[in-house]
N, C-alpha and C. Protein backbone atom coordinates (compact mmCIF):
# COMPACT_ATOMS: atom_id res chain seq x y z
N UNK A 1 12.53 -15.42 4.54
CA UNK A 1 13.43 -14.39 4.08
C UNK A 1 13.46 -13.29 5.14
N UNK A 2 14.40 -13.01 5.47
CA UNK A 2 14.68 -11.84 6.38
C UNK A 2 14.67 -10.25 5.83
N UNK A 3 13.83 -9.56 6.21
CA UNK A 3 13.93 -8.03 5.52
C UNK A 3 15.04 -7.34 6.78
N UNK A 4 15.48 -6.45 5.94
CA UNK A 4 16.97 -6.18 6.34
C UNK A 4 16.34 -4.54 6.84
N UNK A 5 15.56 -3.69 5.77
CA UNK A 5 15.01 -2.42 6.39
C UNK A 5 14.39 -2.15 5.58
N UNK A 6 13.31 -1.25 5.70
CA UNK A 6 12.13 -1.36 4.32
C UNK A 6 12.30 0.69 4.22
N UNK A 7 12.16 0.75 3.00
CA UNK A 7 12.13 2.07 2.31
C UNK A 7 11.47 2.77 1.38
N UNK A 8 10.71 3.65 1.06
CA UNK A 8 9.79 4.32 0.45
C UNK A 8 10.12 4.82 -0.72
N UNK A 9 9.96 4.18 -1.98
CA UNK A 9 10.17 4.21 -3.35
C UNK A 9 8.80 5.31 -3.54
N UNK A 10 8.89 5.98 -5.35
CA UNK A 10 8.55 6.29 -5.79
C UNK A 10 7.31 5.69 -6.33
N UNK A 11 7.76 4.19 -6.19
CA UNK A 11 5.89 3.29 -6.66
C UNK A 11 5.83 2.79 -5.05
N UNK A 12 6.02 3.32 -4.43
CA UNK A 12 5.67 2.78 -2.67
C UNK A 12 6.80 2.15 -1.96
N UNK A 13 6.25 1.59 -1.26
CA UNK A 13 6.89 0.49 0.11
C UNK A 13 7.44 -0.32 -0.48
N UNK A 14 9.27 -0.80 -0.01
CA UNK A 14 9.72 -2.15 0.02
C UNK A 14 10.28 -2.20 0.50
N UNK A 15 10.68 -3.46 0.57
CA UNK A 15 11.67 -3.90 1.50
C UNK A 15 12.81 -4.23 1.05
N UNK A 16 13.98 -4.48 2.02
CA UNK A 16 15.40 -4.50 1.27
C UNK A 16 15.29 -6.51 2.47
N UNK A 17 15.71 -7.03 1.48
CA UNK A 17 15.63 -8.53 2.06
C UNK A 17 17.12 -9.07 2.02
N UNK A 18 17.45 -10.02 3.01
CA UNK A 18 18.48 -10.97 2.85
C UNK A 18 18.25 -11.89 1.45
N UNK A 19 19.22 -11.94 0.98
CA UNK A 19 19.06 -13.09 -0.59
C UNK A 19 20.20 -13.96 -0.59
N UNK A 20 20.53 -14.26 1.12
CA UNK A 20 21.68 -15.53 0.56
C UNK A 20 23.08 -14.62 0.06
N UNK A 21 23.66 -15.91 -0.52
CA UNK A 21 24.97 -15.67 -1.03
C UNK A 21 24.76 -14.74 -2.45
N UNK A 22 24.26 -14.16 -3.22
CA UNK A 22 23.96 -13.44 -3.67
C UNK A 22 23.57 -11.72 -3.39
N UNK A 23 23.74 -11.52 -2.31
CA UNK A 23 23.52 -10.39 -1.40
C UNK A 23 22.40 -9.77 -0.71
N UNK A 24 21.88 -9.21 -1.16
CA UNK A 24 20.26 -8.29 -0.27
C UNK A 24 19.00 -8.24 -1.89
N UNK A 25 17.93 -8.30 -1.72
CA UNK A 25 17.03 -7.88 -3.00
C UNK A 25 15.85 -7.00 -2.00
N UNK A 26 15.70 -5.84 -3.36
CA UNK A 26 14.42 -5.21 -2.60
C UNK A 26 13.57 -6.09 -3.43
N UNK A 27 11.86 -5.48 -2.29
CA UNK A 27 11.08 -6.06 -2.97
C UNK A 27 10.22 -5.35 -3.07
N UNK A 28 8.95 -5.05 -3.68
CA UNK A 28 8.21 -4.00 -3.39
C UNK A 28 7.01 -4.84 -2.36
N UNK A 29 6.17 -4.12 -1.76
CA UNK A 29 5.22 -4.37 -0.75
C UNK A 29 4.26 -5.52 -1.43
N UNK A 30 3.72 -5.14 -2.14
CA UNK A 30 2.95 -5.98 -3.42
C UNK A 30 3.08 -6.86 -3.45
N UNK A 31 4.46 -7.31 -3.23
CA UNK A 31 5.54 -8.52 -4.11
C UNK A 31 5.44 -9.71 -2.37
N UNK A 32 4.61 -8.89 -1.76
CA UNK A 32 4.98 -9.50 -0.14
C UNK A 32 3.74 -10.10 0.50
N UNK A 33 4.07 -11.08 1.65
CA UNK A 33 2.89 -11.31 2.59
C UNK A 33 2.25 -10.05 3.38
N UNK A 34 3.38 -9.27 3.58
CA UNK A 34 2.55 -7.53 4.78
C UNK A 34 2.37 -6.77 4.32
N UNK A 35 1.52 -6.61 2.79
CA UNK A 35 0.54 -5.97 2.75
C UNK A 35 -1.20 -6.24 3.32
N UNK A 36 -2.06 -5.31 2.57
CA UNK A 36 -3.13 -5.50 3.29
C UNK A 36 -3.88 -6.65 2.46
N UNK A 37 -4.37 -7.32 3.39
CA UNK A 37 -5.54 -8.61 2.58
C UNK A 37 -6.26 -8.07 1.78
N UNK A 38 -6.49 -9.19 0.37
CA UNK A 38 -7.22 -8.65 -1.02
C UNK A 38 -8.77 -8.57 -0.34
N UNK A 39 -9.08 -7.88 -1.12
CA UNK A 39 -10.50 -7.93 -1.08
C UNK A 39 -11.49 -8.94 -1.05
N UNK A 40 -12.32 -9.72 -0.82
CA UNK A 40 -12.97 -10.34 -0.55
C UNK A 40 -13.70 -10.80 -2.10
N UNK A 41 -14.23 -9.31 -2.22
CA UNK A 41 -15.56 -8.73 -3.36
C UNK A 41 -14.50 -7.24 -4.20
N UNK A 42 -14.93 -7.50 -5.55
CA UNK A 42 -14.33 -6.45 -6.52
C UNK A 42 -14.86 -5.33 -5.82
N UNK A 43 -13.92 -4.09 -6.16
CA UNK A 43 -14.90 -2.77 -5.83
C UNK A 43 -15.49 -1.94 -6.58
N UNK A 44 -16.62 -1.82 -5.66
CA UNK A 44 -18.31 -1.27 -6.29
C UNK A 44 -18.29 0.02 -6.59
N UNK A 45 -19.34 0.54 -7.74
CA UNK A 45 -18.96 2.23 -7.91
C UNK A 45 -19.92 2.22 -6.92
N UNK A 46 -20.72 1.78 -6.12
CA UNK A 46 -21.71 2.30 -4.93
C UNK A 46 -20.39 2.42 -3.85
N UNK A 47 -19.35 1.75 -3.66
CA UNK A 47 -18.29 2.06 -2.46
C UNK A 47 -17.65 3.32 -3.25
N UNK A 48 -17.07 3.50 -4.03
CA UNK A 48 -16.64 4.44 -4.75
C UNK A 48 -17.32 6.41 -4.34
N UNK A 49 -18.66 6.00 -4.72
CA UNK A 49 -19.85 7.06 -4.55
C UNK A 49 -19.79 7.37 -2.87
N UNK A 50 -19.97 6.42 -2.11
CA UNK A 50 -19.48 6.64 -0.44
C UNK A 50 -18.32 7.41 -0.20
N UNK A 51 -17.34 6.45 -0.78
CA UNK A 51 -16.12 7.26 -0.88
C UNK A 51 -15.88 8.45 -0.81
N UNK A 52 -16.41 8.90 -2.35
CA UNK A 52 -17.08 10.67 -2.83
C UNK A 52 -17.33 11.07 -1.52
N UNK A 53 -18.39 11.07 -0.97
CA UNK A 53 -19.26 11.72 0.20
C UNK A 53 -18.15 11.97 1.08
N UNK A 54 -17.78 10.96 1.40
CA UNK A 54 -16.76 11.22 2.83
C UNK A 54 -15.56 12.25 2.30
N UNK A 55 -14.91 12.18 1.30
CA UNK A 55 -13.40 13.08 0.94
C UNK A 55 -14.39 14.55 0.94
N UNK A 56 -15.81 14.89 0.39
CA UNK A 56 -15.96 16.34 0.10
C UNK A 56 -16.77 16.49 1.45
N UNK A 57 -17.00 15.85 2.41
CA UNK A 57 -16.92 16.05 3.80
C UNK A 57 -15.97 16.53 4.38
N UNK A 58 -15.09 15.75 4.21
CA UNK A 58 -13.45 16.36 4.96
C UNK A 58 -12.94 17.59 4.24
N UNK A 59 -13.34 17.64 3.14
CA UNK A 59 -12.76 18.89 2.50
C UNK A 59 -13.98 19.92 2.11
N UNK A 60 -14.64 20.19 2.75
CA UNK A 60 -15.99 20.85 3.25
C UNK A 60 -15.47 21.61 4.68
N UNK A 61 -14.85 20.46 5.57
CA UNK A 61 -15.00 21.16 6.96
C UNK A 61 -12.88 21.62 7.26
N UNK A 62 -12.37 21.41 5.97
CA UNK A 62 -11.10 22.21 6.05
C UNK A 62 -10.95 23.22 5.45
N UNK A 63 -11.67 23.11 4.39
CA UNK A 63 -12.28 24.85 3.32
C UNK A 63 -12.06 26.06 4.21
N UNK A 64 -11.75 27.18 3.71
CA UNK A 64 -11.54 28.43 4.15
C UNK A 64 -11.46 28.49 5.34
């Protein structure tokens, strides 16, 4: 399928695709091969808790 130009919806990324004699279909990103590869392993509240650390890091050293 040929994507024709991709555009930024309100629930994210899609693409606007060739659909044949029927005309163009968007699709959302989700719905596609180019998003990012699933996860391997579910995610952990120990990645979660990392997570934590790093965002009140960054927003530690942009504070006042």
């Amino acid at each position: 399928m040929l994507v024709l130009f991709e555009r930024r919806l309100a629930g994210g990324l899609a693409f606007s695709c060739e659909g044949g004699p029927l005309g163009s279909v968007m699709l959302p990103l989700a719905w596609t091969d180019r998003g990012p590869a699933v996860a391997v392993t579910p995610l952990t509240y120990e990645v979660l808790v990392e997570l934590a650390v790093e965002v009140a890091a960054v927003k530690s050293r942009h504070a006042g």
